[in-house]
N, C-alpha and C. Protein backbone atom coordinates (compact mmCIF):
# COMPACT_ATOMS: atom_id res chain seq x y z
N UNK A 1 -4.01 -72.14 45.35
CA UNK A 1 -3.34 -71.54 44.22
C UNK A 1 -3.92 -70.14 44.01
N UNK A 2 -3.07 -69.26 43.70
CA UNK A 2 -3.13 -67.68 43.30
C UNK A 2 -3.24 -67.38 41.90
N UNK A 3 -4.06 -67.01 41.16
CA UNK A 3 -4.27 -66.56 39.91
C UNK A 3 -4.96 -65.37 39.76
N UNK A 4 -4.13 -64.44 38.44
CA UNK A 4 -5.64 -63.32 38.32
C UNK A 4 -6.50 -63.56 37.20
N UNK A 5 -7.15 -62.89 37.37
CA UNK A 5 -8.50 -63.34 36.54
C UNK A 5 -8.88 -62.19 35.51
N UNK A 6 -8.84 -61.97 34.51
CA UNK A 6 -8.88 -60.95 33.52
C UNK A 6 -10.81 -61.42 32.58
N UNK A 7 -11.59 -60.27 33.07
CA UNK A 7 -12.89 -60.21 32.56
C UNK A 7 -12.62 -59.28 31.21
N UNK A 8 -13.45 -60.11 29.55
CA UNK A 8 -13.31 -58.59 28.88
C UNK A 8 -14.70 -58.78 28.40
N UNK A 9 -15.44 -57.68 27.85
CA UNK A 9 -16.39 -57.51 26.69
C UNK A 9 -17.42 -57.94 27.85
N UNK A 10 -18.34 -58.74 26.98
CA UNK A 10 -19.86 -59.00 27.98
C UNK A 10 -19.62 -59.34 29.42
N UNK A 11 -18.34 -60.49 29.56
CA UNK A 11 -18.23 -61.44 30.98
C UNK A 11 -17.99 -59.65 32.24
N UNK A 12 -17.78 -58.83 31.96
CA UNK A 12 -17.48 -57.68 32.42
C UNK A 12 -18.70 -57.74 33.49
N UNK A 13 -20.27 -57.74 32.90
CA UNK A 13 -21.20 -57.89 33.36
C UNK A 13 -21.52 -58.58 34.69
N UNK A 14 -20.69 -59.56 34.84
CA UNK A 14 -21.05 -61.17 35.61
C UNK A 14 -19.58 -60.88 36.21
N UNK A 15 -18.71 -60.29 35.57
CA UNK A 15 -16.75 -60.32 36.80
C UNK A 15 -16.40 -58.97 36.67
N UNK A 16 -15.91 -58.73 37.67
CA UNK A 16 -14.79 -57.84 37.77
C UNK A 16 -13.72 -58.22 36.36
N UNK A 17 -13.18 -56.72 35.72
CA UNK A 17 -12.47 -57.13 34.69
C UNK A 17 -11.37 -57.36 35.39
N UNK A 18 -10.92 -57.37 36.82
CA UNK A 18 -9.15 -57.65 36.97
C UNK A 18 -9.50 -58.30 38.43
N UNK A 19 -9.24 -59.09 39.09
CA UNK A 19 -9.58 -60.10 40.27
C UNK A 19 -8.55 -60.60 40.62
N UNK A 20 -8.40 -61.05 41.62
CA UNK A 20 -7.34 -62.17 42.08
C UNK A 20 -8.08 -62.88 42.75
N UNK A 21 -7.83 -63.99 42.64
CA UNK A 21 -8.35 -65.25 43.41
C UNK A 21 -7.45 -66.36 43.54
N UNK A 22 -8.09 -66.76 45.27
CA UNK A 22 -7.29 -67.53 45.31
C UNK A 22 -8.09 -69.12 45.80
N UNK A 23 -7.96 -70.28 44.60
CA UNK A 23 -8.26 -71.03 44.84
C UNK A 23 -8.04 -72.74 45.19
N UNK A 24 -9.19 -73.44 45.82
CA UNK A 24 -8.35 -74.65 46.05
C UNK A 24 -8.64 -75.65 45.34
N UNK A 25 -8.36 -76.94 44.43
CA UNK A 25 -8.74 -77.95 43.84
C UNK A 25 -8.95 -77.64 42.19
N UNK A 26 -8.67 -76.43 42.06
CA UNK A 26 -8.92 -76.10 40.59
C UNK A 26 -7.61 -76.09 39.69
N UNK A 27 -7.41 -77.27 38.87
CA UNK A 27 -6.25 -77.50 38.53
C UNK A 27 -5.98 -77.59 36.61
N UNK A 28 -7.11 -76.91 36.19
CA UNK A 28 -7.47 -77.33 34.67
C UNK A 28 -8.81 -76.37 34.42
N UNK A 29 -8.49 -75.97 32.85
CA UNK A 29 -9.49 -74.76 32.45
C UNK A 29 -10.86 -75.12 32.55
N UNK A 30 -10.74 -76.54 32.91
CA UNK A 30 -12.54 -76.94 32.81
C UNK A 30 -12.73 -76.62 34.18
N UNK A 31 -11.78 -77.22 34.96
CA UNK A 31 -12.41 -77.01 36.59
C UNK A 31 -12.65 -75.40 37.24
N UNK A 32 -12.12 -74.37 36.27
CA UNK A 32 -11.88 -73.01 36.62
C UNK A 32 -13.30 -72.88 35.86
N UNK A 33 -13.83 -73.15 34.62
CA UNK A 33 -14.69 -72.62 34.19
C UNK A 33 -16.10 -73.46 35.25
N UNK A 34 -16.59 -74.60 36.09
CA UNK A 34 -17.73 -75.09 36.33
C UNK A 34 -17.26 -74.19 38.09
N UNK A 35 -16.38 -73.91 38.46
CA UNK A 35 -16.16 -72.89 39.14
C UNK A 35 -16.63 -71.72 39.12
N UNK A 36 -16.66 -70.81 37.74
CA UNK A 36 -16.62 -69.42 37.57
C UNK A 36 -18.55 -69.88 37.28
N UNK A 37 -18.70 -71.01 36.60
CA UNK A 37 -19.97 -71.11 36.67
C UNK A 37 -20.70 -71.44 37.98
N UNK A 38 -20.51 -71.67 39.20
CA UNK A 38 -20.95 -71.77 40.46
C UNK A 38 -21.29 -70.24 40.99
N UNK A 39 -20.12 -70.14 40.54
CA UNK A 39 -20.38 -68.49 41.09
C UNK A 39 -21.67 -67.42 40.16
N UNK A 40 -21.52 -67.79 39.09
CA UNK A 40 -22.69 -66.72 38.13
C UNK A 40 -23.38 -67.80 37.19
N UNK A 41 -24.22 -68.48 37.73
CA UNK A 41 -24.81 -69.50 36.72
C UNK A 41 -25.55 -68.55 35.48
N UNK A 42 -25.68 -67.32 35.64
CA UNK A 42 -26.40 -66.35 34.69
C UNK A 42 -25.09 -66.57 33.46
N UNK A 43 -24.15 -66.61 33.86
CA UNK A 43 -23.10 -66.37 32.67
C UNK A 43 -22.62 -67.65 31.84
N UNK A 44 -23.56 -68.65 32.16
CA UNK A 44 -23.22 -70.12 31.71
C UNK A 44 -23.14 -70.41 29.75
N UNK A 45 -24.47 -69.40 29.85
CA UNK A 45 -24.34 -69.95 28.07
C UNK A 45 -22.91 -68.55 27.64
N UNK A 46 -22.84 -67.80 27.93
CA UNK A 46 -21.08 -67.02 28.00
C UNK A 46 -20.17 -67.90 27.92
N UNK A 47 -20.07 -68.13 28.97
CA UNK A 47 -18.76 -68.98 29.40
C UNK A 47 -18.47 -70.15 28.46
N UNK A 48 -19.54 -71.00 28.40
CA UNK A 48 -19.14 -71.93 27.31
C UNK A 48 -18.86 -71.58 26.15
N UNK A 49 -18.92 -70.31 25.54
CA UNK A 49 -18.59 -70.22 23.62
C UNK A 49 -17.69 -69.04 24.16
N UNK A 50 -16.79 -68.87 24.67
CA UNK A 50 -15.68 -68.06 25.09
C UNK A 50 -14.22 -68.73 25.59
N UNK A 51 -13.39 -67.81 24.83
CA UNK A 51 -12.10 -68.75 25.35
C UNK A 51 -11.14 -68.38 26.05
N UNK A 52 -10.39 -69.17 26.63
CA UNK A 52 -9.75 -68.81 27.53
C UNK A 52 -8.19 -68.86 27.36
N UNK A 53 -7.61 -67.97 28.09
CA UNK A 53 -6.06 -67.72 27.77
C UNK A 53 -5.13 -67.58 29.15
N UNK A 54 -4.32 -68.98 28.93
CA UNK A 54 -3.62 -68.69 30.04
C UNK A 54 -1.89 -68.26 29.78
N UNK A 55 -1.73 -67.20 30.64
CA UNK A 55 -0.46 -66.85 30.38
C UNK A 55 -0.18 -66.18 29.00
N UNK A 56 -1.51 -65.58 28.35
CA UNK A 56 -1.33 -64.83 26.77
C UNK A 56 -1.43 -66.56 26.09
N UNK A 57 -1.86 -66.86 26.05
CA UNK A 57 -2.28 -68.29 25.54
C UNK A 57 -3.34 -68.99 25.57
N UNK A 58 -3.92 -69.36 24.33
CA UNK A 58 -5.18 -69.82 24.24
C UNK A 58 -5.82 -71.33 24.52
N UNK A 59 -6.40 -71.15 25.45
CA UNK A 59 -6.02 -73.02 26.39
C UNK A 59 -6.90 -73.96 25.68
N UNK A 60 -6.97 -74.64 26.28
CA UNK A 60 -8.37 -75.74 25.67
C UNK A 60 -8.56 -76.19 27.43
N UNK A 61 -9.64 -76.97 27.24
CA UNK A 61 -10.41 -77.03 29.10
C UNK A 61 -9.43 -78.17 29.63
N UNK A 62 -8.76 -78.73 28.86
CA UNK A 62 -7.63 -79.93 29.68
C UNK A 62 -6.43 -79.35 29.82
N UNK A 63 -5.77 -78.22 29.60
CA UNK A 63 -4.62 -77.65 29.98
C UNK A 63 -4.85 -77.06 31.33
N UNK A 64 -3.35 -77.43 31.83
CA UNK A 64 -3.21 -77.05 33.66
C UNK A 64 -3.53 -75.29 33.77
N UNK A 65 -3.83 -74.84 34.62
CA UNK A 65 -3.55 -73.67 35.35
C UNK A 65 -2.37 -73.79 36.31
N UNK A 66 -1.42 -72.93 36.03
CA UNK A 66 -0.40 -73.44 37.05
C UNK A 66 -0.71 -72.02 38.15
N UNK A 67 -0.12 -71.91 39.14
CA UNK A 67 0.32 -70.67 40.26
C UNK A 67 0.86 -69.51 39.50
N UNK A 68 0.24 -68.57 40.26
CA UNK A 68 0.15 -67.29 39.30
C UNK A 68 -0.22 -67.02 38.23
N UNK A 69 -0.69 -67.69 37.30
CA UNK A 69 -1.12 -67.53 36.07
C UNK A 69 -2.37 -66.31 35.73
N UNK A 70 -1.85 -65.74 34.96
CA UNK A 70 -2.68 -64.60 34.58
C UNK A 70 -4.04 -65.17 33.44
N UNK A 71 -5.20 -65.71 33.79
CA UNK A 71 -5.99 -65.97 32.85
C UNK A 71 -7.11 -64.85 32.60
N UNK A 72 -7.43 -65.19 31.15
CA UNK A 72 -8.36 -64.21 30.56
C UNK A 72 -9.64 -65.09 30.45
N UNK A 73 -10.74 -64.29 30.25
CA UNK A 73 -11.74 -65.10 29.86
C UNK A 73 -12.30 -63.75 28.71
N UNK A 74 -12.22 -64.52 27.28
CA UNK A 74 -12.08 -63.59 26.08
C UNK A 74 -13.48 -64.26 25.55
N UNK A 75 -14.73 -63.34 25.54
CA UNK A 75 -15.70 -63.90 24.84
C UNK A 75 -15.65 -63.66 23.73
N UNK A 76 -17.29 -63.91 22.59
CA UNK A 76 -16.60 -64.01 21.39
C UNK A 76 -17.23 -62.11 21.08
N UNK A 77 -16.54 -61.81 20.41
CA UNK A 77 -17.04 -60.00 19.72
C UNK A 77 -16.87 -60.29 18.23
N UNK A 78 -17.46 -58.99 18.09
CA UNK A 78 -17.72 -58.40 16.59
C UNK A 78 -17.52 -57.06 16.30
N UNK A 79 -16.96 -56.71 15.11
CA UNK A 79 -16.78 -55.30 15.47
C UNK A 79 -16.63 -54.86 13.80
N UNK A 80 -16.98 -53.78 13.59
CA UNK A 80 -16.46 -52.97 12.30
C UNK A 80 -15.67 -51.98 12.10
């Protein structure tokens, strides 16, 4: 499966903000996130209090990733 991958704010650090990847067996926001955590175990306590959006939509870790899907990984900010 083909998806891009949208980095913003801190995760910038640990991803490319715009990626494509293409992967196999990853079928659900949890399996994309212990994935993205294989790859940068530095970004683990990130990744878990950050959310994710697939398709401009804010997932929870049991919703599918389908083909092509444009996901974000939106940590949390603050701003004035």
């Amino acid at each position: 499966m083909k998806i891009q991958l949208l980095s913003f704010a801190a995760l910038k650090e640990f991803f490319p903000s715009k990626q494509d990847l293409s992967l196999e067996g990853i079928n659900t926001v949890s399996d994309l996130k212990s994935y993205l955590l294989g790859l940068k175990p530095d970004a683990e306590k990130l990744i878990k209090i950050s959310r994710i959006s697939v398709n401009q939509t804010i997932s929870k870790d049991s919703d599918l990733i389908t083909e092509g899907a444009i996901v974000a990984l939106l940590p949390p900010s603050s701003g004035g």
